[in-house]
Protein backbone atom coordinates (compact mmCIF):
# COMPACT_ATOMS: atom_id res chain seq x y z
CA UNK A 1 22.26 -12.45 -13.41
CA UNK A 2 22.29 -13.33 -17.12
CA UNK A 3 21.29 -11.33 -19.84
CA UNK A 4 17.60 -12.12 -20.11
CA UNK A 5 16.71 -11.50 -16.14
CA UNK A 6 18.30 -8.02 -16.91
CA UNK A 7 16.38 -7.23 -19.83
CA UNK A 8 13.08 -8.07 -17.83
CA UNK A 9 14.38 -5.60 -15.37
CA UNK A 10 15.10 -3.32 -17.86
CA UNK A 11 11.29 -3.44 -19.22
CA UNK A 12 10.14 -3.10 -15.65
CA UNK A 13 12.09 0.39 -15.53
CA UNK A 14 11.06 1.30 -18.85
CA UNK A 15 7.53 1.05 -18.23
CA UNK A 16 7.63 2.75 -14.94
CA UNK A 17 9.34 5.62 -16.09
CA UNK A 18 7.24 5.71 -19.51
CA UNK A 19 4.35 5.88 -16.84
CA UNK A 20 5.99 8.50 -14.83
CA UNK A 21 7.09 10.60 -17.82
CA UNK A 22 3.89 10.66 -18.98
CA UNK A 23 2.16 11.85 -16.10
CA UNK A 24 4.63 14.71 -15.97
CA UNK A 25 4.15 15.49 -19.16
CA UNK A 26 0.14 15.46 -18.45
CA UNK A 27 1.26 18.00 -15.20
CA UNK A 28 2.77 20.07 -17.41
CA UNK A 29 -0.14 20.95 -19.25
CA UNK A 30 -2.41 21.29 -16.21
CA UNK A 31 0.10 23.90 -14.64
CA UNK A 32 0.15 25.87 -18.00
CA UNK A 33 -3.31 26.02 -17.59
CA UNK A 34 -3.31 27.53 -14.25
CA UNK A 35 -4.29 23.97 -12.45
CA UNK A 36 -1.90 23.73 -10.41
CA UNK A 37 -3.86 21.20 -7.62
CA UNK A 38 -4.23 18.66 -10.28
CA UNK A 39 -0.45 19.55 -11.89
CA UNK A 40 0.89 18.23 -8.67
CA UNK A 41 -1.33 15.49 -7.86
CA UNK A 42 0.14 13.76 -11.34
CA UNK A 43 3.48 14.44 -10.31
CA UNK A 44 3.02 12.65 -6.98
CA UNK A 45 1.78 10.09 -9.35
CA UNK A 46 4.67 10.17 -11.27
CA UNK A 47 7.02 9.63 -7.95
CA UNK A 48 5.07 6.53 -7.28
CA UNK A 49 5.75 5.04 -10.41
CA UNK A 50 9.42 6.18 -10.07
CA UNK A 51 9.82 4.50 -6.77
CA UNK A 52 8.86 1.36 -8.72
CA UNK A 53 11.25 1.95 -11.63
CA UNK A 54 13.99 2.53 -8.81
CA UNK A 55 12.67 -0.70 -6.88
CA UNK A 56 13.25 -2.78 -10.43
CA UNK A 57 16.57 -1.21 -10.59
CA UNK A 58 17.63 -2.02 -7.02
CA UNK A 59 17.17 -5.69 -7.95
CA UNK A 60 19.86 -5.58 -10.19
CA UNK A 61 22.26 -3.59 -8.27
CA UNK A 62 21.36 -5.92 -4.78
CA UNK A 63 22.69 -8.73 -7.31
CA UNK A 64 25.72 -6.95 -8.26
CA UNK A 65 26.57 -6.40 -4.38
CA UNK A 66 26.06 -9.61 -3.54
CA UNK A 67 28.92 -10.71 -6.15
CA UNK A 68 27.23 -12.17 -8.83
CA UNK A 69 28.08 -11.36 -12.54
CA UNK A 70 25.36 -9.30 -14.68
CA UNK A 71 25.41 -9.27 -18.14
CA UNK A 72 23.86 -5.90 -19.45
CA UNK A 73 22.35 -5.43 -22.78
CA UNK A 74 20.96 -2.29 -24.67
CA UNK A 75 17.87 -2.82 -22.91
CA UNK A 76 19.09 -2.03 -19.67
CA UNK A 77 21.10 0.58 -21.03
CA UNK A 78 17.77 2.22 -22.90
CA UNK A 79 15.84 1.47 -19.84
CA UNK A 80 18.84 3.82 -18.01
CA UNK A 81 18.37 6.67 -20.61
CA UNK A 82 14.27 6.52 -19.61
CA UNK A 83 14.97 6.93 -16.62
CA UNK A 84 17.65 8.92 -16.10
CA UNK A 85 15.56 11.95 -18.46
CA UNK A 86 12.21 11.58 -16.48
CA UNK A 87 14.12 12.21 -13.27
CA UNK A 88 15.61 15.53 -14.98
CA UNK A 89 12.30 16.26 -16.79
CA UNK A 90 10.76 16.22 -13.15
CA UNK A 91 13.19 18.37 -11.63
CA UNK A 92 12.60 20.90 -14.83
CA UNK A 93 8.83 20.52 -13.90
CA UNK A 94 9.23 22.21 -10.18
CA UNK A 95 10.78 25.10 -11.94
CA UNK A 96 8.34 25.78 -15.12
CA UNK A 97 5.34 25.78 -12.00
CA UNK A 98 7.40 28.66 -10.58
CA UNK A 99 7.16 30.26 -13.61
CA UNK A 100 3.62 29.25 -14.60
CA UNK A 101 2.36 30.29 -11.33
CA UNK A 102 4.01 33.93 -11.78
CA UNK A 103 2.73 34.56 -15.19
């Protein structure tokens, strides 16, 4: 997979975690305000658009499996980083709820 079909991949994750990380972020704010029904509909929004950033990234690794060569640029990398921090913010999500709910 040369360099160019990786970057493409690399904007698909991007933009599917940007989405995702942005309706987390939008969750966030609900659940401070004590709307906690809408908090967690946007964060099963947010999965849905990480399923897609993890289908876009499952083309790439299928193609390393399969044998063939890919040549990663700082796109991918960057689009690695997006991900990688929505996944934790998500996880650090669940827990401010817990709090947010108790306060």
């Amino acid at each position: 997979m040369d360099k160019e079909a990786v970057a493409m991949i690399g904007f698909e994750v991007v933009a599917f975690a940007g989405e995702a990380r942005s309706k987390l972020i939008e969750a966030m704010s609900k659940a401070e305000k004590g709307e906690f029904d809408q908090a967690n509909q946007l964060v099963e929004e947010a999965n849905e658009s990480l399923k897609e950033a993890h289908h876009s990234q499952t083309k790439m690794l299928a193609a390393e499996a399969r044998g063939e060569t890919i040549e990663l640029g700082f796109i991918m990398v960057h689009a690695q980083d997006h991900l990688m921090t929505t996944l934790l913010l998500k996880d650090v999500i669940r827990h401010l709820f817990n709090i947010y709910k108790k306060a």
